[in-house]
C-alpha atoms as a PDB file:
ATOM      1  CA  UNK A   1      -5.721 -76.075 -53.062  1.00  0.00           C
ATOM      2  CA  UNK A   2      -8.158 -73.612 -54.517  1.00  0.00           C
ATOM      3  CA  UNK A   3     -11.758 -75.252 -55.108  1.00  0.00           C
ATOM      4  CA  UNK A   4     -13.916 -73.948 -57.197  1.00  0.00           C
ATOM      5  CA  UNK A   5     -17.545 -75.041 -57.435  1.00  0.00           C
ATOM      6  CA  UNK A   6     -18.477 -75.049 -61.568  1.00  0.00           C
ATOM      7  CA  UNK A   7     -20.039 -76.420 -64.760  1.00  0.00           C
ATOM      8  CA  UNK A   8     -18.825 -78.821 -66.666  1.00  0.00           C
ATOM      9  CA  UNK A   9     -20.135 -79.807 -70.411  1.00  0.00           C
ATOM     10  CA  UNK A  10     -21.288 -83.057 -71.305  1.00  0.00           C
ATOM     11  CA  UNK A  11     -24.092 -83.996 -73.971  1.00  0.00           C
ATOM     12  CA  UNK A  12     -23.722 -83.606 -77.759  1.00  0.00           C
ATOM     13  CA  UNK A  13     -22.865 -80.953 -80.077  1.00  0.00           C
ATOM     14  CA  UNK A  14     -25.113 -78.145 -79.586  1.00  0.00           C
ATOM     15  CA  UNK A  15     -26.988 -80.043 -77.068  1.00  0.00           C
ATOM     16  CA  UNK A  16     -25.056 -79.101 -73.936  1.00  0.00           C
ATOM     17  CA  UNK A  17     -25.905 -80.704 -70.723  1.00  0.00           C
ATOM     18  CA  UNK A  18     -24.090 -79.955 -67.678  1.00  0.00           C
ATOM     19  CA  UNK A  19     -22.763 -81.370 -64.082  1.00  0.00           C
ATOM     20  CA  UNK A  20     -22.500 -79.169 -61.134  1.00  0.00           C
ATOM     21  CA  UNK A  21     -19.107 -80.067 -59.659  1.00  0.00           C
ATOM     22  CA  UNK A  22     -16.751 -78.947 -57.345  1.00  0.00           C
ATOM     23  CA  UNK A  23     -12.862 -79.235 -58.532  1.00  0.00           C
ATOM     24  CA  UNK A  24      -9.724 -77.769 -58.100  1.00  0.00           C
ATOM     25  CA  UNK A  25      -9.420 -74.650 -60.106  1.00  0.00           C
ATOM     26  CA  UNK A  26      -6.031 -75.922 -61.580  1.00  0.00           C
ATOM     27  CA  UNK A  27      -7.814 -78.772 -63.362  1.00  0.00           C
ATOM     28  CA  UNK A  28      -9.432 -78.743 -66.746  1.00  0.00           C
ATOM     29  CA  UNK A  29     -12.755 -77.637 -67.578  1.00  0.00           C
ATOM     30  CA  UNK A  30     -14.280 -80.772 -68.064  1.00  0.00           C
ATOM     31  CA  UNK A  31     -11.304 -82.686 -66.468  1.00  0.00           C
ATOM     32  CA  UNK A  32     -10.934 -84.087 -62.715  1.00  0.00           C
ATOM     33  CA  UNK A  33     -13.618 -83.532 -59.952  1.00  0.00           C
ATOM     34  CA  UNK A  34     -13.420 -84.009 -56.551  1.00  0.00           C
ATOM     35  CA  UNK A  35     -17.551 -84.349 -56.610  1.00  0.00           C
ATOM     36  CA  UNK A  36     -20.565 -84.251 -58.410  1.00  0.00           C
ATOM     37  CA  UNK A  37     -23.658 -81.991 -56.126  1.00  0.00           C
ATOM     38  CA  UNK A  38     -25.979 -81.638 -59.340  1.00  0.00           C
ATOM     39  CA  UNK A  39     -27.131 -81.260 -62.944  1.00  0.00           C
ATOM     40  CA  UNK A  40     -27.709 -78.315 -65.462  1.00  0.00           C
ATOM     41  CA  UNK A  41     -29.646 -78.246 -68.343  1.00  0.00           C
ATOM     42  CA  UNK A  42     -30.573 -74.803 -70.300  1.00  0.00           C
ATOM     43  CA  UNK A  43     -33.043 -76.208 -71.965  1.00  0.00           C
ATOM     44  CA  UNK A  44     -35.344 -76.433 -69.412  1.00  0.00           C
ATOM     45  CA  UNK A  45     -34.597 -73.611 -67.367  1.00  0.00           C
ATOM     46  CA  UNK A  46     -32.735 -72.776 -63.946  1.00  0.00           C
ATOM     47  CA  UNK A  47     -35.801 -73.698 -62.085  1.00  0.00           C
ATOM     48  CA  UNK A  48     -35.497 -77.527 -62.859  1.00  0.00           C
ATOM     49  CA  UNK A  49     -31.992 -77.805 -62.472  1.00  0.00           C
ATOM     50  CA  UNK A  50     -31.144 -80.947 -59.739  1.00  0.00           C
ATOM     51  CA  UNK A  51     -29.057 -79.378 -57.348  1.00  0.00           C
ATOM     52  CA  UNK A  52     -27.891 -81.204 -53.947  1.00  0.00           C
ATOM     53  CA  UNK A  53     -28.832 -78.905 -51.729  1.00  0.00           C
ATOM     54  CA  UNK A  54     -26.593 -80.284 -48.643  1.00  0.00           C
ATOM     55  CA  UNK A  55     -23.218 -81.174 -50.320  1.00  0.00           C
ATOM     56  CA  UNK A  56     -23.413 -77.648 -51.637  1.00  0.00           C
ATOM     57  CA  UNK A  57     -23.873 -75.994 -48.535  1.00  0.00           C
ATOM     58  CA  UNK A  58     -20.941 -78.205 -47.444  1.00  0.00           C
ATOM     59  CA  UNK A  59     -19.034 -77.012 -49.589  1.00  0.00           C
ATOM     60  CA  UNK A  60     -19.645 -73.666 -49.417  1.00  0.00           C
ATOM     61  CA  UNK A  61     -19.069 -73.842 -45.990  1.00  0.00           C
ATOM     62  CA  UNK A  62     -15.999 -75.266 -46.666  1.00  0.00           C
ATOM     63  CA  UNK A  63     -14.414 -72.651 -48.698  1.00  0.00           C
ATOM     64  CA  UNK A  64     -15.241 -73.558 -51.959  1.00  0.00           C
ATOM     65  CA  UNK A  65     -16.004 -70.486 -54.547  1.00  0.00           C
ATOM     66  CA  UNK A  66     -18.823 -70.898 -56.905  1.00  0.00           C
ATOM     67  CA  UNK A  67     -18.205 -69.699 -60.503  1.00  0.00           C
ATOM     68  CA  UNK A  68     -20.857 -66.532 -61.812  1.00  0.00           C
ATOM     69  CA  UNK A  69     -22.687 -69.184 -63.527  1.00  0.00           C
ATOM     70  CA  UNK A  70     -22.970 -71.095 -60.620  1.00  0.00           C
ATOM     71  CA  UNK A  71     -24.245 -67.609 -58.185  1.00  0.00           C
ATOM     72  CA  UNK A  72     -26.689 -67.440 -60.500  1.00  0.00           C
ATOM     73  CA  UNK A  73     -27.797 -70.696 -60.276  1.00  0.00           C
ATOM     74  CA  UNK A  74     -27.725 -71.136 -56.749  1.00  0.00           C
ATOM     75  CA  UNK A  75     -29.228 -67.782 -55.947  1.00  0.00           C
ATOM     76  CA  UNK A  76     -32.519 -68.601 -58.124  1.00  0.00           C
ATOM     77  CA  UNK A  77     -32.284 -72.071 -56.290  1.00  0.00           C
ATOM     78  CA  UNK A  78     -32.393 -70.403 -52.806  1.00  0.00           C
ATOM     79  CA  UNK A  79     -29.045 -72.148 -51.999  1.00  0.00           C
ATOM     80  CA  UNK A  80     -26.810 -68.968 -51.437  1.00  0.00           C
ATOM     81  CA  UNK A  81     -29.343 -67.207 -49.121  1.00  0.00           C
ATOM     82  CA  UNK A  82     -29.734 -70.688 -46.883  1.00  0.00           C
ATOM     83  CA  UNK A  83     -25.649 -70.253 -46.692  1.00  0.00           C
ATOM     84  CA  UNK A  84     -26.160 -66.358 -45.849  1.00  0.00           C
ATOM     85  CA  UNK A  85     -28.610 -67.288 -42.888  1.00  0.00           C
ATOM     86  CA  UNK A  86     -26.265 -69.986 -41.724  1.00  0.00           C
ATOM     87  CA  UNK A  87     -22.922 -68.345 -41.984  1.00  0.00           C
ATOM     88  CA  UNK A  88     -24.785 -65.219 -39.844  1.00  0.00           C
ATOM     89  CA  UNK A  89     -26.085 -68.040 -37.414  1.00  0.00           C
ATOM     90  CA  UNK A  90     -22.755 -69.191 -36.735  1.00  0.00           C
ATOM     91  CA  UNK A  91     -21.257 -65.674 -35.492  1.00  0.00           C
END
């Protein structure tokens, strides 16, 4: 099983919103989820997006691939170099 963390959409037309979740790669978009770490909007800006800091290290740690959208995110959120320090704490 191949999991992927990602966006998916919710909110109205041309008023996107979006979850952080971590899913299987083979499901849809904005299908199945195995869990929900966080929330997205654009409007406001990468700064205020609600991000759960913990499951998404889990998860990290557990294999999971974040999407580009998601690098991004996490890397202006601090989250991937907090996983960088810990995976080179671990060796």
């Amino acid at each position: 099983m191949s999991v992927k963390i990602r966006l998916t959409r919710i909110g109205r037309h041309k008023e996107a919103i979006y979850r952080v979740v971590v899913a299987d790669s083979r499901f849809a978009r904005d299908g199945r989820y195995v869990e929900q770490i966080g929330y997205f909007d654009p409007t406001l800006g990468e700064e205020k997006a609600d991000i759960n800091e913990e499951a998404a290290l889990k998860w990290l740690a557990k294999g999971a691939q974040p999407s580009e959208s998601i690098r991004t995110l996490f890397t202006k959120k601090g989250i991937m170099k907090k996983y960088a320090e810990s995976k080179k704490a671990s060796k």
